[in-house]
Protein backbone atom coordinates (compact mmCIF):
# COMPACT_ATOMS: atom_id res chain seq x y z
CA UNK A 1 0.00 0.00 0.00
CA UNK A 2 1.38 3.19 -0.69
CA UNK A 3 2.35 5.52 1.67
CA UNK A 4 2.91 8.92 0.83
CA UNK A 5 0.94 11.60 -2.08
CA UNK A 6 3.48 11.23 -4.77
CA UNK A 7 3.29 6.65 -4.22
CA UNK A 8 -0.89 7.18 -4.27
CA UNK A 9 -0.91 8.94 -7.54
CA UNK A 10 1.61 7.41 -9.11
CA UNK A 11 -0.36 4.32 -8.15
CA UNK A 12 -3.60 5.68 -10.23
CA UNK A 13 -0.97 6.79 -12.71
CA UNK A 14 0.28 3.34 -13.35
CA UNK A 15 -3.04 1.68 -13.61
CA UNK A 16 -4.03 4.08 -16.52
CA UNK A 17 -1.00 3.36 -18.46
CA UNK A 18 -1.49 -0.45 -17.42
CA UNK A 19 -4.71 -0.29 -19.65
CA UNK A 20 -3.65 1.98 -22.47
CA UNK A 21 -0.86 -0.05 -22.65
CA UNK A 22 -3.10 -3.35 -22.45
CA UNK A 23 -5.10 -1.71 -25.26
CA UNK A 24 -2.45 -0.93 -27.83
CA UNK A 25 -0.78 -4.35 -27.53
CA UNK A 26 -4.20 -6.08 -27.95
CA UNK A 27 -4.42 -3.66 -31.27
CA UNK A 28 -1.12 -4.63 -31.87
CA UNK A 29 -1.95 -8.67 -32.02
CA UNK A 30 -5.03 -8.58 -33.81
CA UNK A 31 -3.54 -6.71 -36.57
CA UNK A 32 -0.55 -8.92 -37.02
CA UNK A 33 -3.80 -11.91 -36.62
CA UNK A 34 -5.77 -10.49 -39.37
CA UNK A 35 -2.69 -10.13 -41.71
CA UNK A 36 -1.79 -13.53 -41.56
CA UNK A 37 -5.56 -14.87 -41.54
CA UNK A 38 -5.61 -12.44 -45.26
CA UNK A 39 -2.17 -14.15 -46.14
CA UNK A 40 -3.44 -17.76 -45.74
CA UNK A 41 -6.55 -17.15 -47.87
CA UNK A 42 -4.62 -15.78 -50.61
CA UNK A 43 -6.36 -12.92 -51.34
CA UNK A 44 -3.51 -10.32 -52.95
CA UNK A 45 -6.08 -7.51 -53.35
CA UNK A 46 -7.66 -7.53 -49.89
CA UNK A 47 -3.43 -7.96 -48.21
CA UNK A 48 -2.59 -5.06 -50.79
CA UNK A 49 -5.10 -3.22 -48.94
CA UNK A 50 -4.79 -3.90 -45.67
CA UNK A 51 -0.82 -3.44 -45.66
CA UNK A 52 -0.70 0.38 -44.79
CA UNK A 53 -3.12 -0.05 -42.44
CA UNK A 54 -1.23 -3.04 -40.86
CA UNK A 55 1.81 -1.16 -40.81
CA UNK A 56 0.74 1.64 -39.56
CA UNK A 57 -0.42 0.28 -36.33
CA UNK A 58 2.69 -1.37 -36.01
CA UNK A 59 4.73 1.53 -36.19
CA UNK A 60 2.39 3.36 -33.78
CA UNK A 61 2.55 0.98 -30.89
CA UNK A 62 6.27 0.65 -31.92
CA UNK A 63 6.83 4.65 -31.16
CA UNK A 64 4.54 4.86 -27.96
CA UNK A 65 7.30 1.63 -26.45
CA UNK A 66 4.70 -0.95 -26.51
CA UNK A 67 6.74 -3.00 -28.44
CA UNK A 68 10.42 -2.60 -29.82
CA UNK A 69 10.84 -0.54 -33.26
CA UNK A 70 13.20 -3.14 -34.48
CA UNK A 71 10.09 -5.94 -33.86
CA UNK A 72 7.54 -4.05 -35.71
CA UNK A 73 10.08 -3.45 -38.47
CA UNK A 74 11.27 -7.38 -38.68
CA UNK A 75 7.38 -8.22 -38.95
CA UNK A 76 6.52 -5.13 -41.19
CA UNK A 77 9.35 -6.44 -43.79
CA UNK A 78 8.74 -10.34 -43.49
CA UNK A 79 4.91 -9.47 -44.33
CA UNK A 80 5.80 -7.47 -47.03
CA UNK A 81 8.18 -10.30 -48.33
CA UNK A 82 5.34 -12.25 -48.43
CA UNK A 83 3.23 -10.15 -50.17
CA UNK A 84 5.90 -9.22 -52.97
């Protein structure tokens, strides 16, 4: 239990950023999900698409420190490999 001011609110401070943080990485997984679900079927219009999008969100969660900005670049370019 936390003791003094600055430990209660950092407390409530943490907890926000806990969920935020939950929230982006959940964003995070179900784009990388739905990319490879599009790259199974086989449909090149619908990944051709859905790339920028897909990247994007990577590259967001990469610059808030969710994940590392060499991950999201590794699984940007093997996507993209795949696509090509």
């Amino acid at each position: 239990m936390p003791n003094t001011k600055s430990a209660i609110r950092r407390v409530r401070r943490v907890k926000k950023q806990t969920s935020v943080n939950r929230i982006r990485k959940s964003k995070y997984k179900s784009a990388v999900k739905h990319m490879e679900t599009l790259i199974k079927k086989g449909d090149k219009k619908k990944v051709k698409q859905y790339f920028p999008l897909f990247q994007s969100i990577l590259m967001q969660v990469a610059k808030k420190g969710v994940i590392n900005k060499k991950t999201a670049a590794r699984k940007i370019s093997k996507v993209s490999k795949k696509i090509s």
